[in-house]
Protein backbone atom coordinates (compact mmCIF):
# COMPACT_ATOMS: atom_id res chain seq x y z
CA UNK A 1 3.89 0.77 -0.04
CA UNK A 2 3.32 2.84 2.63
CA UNK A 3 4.14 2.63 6.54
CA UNK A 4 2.23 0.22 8.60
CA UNK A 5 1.44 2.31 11.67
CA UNK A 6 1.26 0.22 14.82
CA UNK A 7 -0.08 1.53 18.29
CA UNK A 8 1.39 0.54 21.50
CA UNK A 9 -2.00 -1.08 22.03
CA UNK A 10 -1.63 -2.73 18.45
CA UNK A 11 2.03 -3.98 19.51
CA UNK A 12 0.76 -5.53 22.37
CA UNK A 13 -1.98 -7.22 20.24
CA UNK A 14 0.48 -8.60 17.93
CA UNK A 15 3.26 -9.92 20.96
CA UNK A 16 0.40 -11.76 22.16
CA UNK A 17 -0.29 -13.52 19.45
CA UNK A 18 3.30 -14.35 18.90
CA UNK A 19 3.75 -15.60 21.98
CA UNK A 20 1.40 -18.53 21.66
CA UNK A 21 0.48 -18.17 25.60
CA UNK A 22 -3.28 -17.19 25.01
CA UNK A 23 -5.92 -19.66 23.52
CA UNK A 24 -8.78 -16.57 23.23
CA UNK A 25 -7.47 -12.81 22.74
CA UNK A 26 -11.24 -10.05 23.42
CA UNK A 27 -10.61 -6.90 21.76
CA UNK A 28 -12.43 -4.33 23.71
CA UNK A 29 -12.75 -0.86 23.74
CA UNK A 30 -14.28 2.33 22.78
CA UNK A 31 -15.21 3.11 18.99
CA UNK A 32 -12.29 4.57 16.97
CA UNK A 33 -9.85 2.83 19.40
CA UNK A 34 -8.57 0.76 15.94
CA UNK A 35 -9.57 -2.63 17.24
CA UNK A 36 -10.55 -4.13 13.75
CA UNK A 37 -7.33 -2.40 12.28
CA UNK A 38 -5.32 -4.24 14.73
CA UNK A 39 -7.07 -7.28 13.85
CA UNK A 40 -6.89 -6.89 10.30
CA UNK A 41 -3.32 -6.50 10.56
CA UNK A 42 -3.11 -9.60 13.42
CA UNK A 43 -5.00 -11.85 10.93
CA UNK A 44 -3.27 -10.90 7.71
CA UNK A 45 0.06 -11.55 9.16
CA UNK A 46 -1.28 -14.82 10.48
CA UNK A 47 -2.07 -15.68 7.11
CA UNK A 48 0.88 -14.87 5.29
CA UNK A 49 2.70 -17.35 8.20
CA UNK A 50 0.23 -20.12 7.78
CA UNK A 51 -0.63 -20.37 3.94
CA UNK A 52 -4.21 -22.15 3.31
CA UNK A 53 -5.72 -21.77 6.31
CA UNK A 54 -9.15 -20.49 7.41
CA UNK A 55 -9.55 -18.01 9.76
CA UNK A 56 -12.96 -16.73 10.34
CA UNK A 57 -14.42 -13.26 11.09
CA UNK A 58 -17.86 -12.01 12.35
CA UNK A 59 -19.48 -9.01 13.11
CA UNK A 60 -22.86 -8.43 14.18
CA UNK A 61 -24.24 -7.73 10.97
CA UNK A 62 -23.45 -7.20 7.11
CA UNK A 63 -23.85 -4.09 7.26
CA UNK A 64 -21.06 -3.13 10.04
CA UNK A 65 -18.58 -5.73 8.11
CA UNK A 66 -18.86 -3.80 5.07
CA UNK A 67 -18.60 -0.58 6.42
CA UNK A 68 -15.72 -1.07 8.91
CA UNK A 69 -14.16 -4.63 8.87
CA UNK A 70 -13.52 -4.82 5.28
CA UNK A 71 -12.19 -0.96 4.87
CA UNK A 72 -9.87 -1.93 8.07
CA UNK A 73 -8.33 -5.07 5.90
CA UNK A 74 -8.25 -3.04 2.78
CA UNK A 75 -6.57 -0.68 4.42
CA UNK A 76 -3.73 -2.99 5.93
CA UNK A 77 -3.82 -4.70 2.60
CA UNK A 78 -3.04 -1.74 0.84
CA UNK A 79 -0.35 -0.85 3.26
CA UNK A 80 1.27 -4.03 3.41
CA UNK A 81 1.52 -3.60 -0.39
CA UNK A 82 -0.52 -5.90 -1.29
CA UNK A 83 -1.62 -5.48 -4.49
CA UNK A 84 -2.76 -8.60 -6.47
CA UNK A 85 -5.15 -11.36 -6.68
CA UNK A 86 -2.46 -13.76 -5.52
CA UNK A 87 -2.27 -11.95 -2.21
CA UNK A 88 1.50 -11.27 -2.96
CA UNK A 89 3.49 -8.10 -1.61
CA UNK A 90 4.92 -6.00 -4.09
């Protein structure tokens, strides 16, 4: 498993979500700003905490969810160590 790398931006992300004080969180920014990493990582964690529920994610078309959103969550997937079909870390 390698080292989930979190920017201070990221961090913030994440405290905000823990904190339960915000009904809607807008990620905004410039491209390459890791945005959809920080979400990937944001929803994944929400996940593991809530087991069975449904948390839905849009982009404006297929083709950017293929090419960035799903190689974000890969990526946090892999580097959670997640590495079966169970969605268990190793």
């Amino acid at each position: 498993m390698q080292k989930v790398g979190v920017s201070r931006k990221q961090n913030e992300l994440l405290e905000a979500i823990k904190s339960r004080d915000y009904d809607q969180i807008f990620l905004i920014g410039a491209l390459g700003t890791s945005k959809t990493y920080g979400m990937a990582l944001a929803f994944i964690s929400l996940a593991y905490q809530y087991p069975n529920s449904y948390i839905p994610i849009g982009r404006k078309t297929l083709a950017e969810a293929k090419v960035g959103t799903l190689f974000s969550f890969l990526e946090v997937f892999d580097r959670l160590g997640y590495e079966d079909e169970n969605n268990v870390p190793t």
